[in-house]
Protein backbone atom coordinates (compact mmCIF):
# COMPACT_ATOMS: atom_id res chain seq x y z
CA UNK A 1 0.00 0.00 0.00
CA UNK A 2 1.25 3.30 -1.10
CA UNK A 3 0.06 6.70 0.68
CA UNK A 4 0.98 9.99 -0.06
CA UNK A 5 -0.14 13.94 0.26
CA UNK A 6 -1.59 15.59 -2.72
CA UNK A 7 -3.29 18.62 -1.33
CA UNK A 8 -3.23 20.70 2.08
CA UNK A 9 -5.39 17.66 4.21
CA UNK A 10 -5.99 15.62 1.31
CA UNK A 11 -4.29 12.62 1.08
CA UNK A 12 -4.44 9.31 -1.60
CA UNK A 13 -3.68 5.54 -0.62
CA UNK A 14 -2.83 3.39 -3.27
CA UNK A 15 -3.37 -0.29 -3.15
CA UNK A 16 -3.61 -3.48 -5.03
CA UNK A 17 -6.16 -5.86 -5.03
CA UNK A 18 -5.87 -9.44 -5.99
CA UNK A 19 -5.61 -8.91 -9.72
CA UNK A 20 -2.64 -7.24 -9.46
CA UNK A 21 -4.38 -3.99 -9.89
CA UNK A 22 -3.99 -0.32 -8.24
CA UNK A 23 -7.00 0.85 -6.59
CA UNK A 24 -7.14 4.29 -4.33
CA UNK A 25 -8.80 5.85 -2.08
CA UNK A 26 -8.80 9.50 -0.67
CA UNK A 27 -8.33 10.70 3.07
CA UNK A 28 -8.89 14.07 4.63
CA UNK A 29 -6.07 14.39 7.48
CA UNK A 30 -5.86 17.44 9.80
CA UNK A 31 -5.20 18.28 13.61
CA UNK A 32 -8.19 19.53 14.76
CA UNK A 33 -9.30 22.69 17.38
CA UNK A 34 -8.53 20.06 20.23
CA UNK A 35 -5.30 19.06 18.82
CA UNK A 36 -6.37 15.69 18.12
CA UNK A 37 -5.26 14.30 14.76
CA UNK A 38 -8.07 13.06 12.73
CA UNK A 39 -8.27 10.75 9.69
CA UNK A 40 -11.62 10.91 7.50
CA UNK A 41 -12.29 8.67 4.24
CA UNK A 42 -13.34 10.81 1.71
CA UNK A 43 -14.31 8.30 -1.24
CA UNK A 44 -12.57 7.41 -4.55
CA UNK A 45 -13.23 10.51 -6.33
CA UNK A 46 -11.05 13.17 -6.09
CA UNK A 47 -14.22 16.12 -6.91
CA UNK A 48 -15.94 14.39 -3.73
CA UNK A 49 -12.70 14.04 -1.81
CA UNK A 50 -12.31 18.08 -2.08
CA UNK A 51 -15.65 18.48 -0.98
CA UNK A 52 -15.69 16.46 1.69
CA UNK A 53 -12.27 17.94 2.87
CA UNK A 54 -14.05 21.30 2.88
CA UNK A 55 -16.97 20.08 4.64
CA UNK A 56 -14.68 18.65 7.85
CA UNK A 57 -12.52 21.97 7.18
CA UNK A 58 -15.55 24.00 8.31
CA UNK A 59 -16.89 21.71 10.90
CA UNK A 60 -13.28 22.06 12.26
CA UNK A 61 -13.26 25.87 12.31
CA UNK A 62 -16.68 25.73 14.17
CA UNK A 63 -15.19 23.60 16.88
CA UNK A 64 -17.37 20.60 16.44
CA UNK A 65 -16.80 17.61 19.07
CA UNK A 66 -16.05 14.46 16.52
CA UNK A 67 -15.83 12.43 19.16
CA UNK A 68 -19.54 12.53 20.19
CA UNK A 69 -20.87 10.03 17.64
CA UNK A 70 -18.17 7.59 18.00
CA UNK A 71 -18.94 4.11 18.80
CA UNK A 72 -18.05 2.06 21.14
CA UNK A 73 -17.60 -1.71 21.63
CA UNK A 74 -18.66 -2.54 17.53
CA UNK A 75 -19.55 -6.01 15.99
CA UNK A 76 -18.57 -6.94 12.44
CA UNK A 77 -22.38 -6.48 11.88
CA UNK A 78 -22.44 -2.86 13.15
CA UNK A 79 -19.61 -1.99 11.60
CA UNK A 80 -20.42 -3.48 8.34
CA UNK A 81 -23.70 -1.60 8.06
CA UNK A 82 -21.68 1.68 8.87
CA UNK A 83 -19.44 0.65 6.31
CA UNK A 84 -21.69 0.36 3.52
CA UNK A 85 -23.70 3.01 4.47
CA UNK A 86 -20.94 5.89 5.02
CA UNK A 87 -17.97 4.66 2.86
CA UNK A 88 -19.38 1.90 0.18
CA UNK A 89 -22.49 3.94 -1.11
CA UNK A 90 -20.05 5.47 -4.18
CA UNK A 91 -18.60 2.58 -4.81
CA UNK A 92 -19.07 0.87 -8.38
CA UNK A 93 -19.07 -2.75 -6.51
CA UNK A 94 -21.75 -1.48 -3.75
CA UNK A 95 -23.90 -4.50 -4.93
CA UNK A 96 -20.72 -7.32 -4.45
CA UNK A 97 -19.68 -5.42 -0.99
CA UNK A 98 -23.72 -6.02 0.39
CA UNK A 99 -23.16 -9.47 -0.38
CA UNK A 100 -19.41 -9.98 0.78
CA UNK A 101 -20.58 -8.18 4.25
CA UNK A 102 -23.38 -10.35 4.80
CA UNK A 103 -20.84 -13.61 4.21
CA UNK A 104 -18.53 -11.82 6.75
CA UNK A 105 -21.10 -11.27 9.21
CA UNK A 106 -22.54 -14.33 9.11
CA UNK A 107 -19.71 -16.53 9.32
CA UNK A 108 -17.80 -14.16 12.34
CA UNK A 109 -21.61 -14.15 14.04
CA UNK A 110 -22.81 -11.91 16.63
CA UNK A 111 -20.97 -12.76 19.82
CA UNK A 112 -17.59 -11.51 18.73
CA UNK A 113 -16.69 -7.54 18.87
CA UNK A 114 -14.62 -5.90 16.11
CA UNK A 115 -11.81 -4.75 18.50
CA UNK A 116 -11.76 -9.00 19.35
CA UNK A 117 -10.68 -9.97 15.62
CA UNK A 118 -7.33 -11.94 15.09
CA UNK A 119 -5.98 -13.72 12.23
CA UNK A 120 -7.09 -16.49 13.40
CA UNK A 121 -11.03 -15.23 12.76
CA UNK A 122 -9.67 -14.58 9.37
CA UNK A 123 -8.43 -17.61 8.82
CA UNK A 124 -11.52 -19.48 10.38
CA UNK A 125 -13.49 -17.39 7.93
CA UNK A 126 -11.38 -18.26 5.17
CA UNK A 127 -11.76 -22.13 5.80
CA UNK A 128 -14.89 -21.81 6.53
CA UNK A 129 -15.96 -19.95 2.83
CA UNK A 130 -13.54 -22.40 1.57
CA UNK A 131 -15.83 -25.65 2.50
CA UNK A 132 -19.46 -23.76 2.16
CA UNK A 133 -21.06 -24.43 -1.30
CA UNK A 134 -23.02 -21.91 -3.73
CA UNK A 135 -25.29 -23.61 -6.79
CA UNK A 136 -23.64 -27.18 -6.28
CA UNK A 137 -19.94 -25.95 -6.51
CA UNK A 138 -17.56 -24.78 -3.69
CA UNK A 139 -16.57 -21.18 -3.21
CA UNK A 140 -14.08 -20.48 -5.12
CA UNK A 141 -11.10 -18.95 -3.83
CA UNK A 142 -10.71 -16.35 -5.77
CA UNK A 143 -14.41 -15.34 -4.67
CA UNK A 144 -13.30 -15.68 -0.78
CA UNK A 145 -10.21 -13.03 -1.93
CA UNK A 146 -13.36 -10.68 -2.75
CA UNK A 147 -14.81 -10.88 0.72
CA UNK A 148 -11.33 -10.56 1.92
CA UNK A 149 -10.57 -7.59 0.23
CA UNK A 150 -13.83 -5.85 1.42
CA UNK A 151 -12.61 -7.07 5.32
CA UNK A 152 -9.21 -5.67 5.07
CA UNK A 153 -10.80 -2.48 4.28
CA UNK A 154 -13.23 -2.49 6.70
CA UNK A 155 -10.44 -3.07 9.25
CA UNK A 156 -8.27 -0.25 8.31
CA UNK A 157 -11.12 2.43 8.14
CA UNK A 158 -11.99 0.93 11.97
CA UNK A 159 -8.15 1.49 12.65
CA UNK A 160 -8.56 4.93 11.00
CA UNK A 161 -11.66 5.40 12.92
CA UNK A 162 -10.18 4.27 16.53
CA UNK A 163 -13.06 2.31 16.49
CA UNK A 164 -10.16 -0.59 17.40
CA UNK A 165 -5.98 -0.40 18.01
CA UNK A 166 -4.87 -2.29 15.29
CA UNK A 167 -6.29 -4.07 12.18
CA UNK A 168 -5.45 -8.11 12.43
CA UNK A 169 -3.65 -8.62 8.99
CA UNK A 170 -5.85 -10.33 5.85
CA UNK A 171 -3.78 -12.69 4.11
CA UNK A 172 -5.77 -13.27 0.54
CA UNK A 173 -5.73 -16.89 -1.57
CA UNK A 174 -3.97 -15.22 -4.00
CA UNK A 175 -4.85 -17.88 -6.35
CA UNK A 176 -2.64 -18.51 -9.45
CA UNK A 177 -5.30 -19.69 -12.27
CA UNK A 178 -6.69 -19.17 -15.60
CA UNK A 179 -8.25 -15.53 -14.83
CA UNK A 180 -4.82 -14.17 -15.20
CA UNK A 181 -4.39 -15.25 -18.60
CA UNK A 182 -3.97 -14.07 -22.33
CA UNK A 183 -6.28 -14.88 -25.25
CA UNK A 184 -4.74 -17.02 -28.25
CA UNK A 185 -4.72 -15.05 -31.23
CA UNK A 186 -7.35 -17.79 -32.26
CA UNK A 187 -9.11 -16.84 -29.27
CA UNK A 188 -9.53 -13.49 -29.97
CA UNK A 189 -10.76 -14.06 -33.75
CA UNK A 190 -13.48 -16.32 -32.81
CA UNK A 191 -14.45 -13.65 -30.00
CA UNK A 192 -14.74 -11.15 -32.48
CA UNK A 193 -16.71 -13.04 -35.08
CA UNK A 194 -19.70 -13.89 -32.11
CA UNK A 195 -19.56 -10.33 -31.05
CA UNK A 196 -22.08 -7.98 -31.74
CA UNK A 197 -20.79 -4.99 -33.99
CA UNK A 198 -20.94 -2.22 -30.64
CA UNK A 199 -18.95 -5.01 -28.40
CA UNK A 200 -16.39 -5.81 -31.29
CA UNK A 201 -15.79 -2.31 -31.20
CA UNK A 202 -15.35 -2.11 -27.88
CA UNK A 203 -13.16 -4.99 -27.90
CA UNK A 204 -10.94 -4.28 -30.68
CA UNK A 205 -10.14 -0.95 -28.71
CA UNK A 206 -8.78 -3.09 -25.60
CA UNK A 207 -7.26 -5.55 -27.81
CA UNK A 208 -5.00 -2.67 -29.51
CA UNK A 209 -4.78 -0.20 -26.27
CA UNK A 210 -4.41 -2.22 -23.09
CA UNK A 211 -7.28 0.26 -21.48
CA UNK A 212 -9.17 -0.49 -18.53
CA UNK A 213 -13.08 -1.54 -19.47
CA UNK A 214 -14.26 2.07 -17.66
CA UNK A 215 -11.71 4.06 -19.12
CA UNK A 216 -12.86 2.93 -22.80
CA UNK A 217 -16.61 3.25 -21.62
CA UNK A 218 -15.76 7.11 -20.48
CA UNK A 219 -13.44 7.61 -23.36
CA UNK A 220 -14.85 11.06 -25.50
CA UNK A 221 -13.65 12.41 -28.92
CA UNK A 222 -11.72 15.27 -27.03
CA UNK A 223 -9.86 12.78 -25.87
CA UNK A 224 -9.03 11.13 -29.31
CA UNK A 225 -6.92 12.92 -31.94
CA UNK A 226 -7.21 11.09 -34.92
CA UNK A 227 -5.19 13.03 -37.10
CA UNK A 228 -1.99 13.07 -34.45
CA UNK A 229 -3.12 9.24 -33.43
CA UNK A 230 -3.24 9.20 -30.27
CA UNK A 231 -5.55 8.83 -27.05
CA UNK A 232 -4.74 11.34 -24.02
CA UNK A 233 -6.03 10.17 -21.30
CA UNK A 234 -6.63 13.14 -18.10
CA UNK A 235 -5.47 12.15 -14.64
CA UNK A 236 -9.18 11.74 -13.46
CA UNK A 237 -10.08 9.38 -16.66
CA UNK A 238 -7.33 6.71 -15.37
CA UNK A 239 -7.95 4.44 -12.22
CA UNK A 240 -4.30 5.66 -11.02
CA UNK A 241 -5.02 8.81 -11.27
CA UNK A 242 -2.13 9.78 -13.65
CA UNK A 243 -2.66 11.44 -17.15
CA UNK A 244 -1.39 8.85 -20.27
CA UNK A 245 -0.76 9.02 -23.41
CA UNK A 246 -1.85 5.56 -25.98
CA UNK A 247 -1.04 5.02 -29.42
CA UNK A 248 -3.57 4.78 -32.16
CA UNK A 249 -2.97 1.55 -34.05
CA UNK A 250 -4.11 0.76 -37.59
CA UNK A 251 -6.64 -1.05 -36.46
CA UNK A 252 -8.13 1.06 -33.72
CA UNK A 253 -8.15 4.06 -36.10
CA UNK A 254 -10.48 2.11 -38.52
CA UNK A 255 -12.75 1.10 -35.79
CA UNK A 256 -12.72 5.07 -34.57
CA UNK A 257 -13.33 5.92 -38.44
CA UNK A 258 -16.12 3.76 -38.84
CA UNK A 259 -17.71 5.25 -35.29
CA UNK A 260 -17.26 8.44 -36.54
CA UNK A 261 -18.75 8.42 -39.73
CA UNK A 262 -21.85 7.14 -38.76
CA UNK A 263 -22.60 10.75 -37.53
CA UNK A 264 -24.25 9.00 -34.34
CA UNK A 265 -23.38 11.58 -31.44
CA UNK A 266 -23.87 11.29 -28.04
CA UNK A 267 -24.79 14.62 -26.08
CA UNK A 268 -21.86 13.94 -23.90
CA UNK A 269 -19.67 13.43 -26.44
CA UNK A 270 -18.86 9.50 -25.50
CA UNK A 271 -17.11 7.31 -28.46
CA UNK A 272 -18.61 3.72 -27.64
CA UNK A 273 -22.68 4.70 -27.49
CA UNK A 274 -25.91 2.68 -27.82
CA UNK A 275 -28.80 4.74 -29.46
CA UNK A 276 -27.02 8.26 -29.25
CA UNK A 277 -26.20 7.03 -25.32
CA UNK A 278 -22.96 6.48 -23.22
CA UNK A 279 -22.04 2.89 -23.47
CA UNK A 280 -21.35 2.05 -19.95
CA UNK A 281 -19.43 -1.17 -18.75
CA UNK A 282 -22.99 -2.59 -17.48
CA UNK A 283 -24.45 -2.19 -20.44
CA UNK A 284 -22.60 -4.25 -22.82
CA UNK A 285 -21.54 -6.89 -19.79
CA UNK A 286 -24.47 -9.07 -20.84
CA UNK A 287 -23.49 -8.94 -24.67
CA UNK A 288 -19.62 -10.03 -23.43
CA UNK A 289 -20.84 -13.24 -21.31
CA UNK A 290 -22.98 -13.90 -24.29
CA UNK A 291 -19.91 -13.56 -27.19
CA UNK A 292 -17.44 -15.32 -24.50
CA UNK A 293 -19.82 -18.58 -24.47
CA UNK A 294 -20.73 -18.74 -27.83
CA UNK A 295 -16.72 -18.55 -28.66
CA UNK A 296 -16.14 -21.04 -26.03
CA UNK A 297 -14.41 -19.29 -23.46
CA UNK A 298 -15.88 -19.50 -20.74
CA UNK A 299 -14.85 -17.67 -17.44
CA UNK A 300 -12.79 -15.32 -19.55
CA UNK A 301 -13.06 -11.64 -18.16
CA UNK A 302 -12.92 -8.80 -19.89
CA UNK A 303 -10.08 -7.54 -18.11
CA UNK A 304 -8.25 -10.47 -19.93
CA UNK A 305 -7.64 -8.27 -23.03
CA UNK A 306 -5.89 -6.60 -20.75
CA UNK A 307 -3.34 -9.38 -20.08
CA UNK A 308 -3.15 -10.00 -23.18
CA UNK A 309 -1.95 -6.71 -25.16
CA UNK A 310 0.84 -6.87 -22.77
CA UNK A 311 2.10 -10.49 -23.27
CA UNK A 312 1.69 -10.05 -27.31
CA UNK A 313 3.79 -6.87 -26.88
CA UNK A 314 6.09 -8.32 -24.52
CA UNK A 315 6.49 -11.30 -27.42
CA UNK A 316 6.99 -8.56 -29.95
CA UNK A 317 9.99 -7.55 -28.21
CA UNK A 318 8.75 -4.29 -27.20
CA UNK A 319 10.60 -2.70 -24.23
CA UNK A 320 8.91 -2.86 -20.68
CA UNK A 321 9.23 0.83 -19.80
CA UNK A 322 7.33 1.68 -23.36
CA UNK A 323 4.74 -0.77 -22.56
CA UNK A 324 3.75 0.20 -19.13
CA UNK A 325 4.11 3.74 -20.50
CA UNK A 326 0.94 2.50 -22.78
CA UNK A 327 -1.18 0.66 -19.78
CA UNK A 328 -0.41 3.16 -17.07
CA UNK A 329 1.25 0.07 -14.89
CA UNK A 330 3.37 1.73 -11.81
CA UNK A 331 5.43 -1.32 -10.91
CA UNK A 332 7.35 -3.81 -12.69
CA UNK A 333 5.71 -6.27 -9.88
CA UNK A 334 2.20 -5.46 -11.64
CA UNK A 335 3.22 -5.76 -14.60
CA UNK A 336 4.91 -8.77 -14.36
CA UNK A 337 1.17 -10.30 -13.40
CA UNK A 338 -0.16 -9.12 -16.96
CA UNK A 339 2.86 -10.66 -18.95
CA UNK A 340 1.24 -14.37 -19.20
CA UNK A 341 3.21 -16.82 -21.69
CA UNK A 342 1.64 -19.54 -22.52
CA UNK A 343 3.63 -22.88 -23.05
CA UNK A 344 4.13 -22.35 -26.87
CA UNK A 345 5.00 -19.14 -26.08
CA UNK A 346 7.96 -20.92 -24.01
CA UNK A 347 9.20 -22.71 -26.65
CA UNK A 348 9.24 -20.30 -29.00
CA UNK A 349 12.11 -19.05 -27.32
CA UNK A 350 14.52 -21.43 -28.06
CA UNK A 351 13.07 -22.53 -31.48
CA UNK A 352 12.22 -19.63 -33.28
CA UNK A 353 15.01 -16.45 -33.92
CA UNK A 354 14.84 -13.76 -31.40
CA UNK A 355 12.26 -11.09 -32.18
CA UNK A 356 13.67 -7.46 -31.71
CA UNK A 357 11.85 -4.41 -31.56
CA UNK A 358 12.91 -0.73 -31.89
């Protein structure tokens, strides 16, 4: 986890979540009229972290107690319903949190406070997941790392909070398996010809640009410069919250000049629309599980395109620092999780001449 000061009070904490991915969060830090130093979440928006720095600014400089609502002597439950109600409410994955809290609660029960929690609850909870069963098949693990994820957060926003000392540490599956993975160049043919022509599109853009899903559903024409051929990305467009700058390919451009000529605008100026209207990431998820079965991949994600623009360009030969220049990736730890080879991949190494880029 990476933390750092961006603004007077305003703080961001980076961290990754199973997937290898950065997530972040904002915090409003300031010693207050008591000289107490306080610590307030302040979502994952950096327009509503400002605000809500303001707000506690003001309650500060009318010498508010913020110590007369704090509670005491929490359960999980308690503090779970706190949580979703105070800190999970902007959250894209509100509906999967509801659902990981009520596991957590369940399993941890009612006769165990929050300030009681050890690894071993964890771990109780983990085994516990681990053996239930949901639609005749075990929990996965990889679903238990989702609950564990939400917990871990929970904890440190109690620790935050004072609500307890010191958050018990989460240690997640972690689980090695075929979610992290890159698409076959077969793969990604037969995906495309199932497709329906708005998905294609959308896939085709991921398949050249490495972008997240909700940075191509936000992506606008002011953002796209066909003639120079390339997408620039602001700092609040990326999940990292760091401006980048991603090549046009061949490809891509035909894809943007097709879009573009059929003179269908949206009012808000989005690229990928439906109708004249924003294409958002839950409104083409339905057509993506359809295309994925029909092409026989099933449990493919669409964050798999992902993975696998950066192992083809890693197989081109293309430096590392160029690539993660393209995908926004901080670390070389990350990125190592979206550089997937398969096994003739592997052998191409020693039987085929060494592939050099410029």
């Amino acid at each position: 986890m990476q933390e750092q000061r961006i603004e007077k009070h305003l703080y961001e904490r980076r961290y990754q979540i199973a997937t290898g991915e950065w997530s972040r969060a904002y915090y409003v830090r300031l010693k207050d009229w008591k000289g107490v130093r306080r610590v307030w979440p302040a979502g994952n928006n950096l327009k509503t972290a400002r605000a809500k720095r303001a707000e506690y600014e003001h309650r500060n400089a009318l010498r508010e107690d913020f110590d007369r609502d704090k509670v005491q002597g929490m359960t999980p439950a308690q503090w779970g319903e706190r949580y979703l109600k105070t800190y999970a409410k902007e959250k894209r994955s509100l509906v999967d949190d509801i659902r990981h809290v009520q596991h957590l609660c369940r399993v941890l029960g009612d006769n165990i406070l929050l300030s009681k929690i050890t690894r071993a609850h964890v771990e109780q909870f983990k085994q516990t997941r681990k053996a239930e069963a949901h639609r005749g098949r075990l929990v996965s693990e990889a679903t238990i790392d989702r609950s564990l994820e939400v917990f871990h957060h929970m904890l440190r926003l109690a620790e935050d909070e004072g609500i307890i000392e010191k958050a018990p540490r989460v240690v997640l599956f972690r689980p090695d398996n075929a979610r992290e993975r890159a698409l076959t160049g077969e793969e990604y043919q037969r995906l495309l010809e199932v497709s329906f022509l708005h998905l294609r599109h959308i896939v085709i853009c991921a398949y050249e640009t490495g972008m997240r899903a909700g940075e191509i559903s936000k992506l606008t024409w002011d953002k796209t410069d066909l003639k120079a051929g390339l997408i620039r990305l602001s700092a609040e467009d990326t999940k990292t919250n760091a401006k980048r700058v991603i090549p046009i390919s061949p490809a891509l451009y035909e894809v943007l000049e097709i879009i573009r000529k059929e003179k269908v605008v949206s009012l808000t100026g989005h690229v990928f629309t439906w109708q004249g209207k924003p294409l958002g990431r839950q409104g083409w998820y339905r057509s993506w599980k359809t295309a994925c079965r029909k092409a026989g991949l099933e449990g493919v994600r669409f964050h798999n395109i992902r993975h696998t623009f950066v192992t083809r360009k890693v197989k081109e030969g293309w430096d590392y620092k160029r690539i993660m220049a393209i995908t926004g990736h901080k670390t070389f730890a990350t990125f190592q999780r979206y550089n997937n080879p398969s096994e003739e991949d592997l052998k191409e190494v020693v039987q085929s001449p060494r592939k050099i880029a410029g």
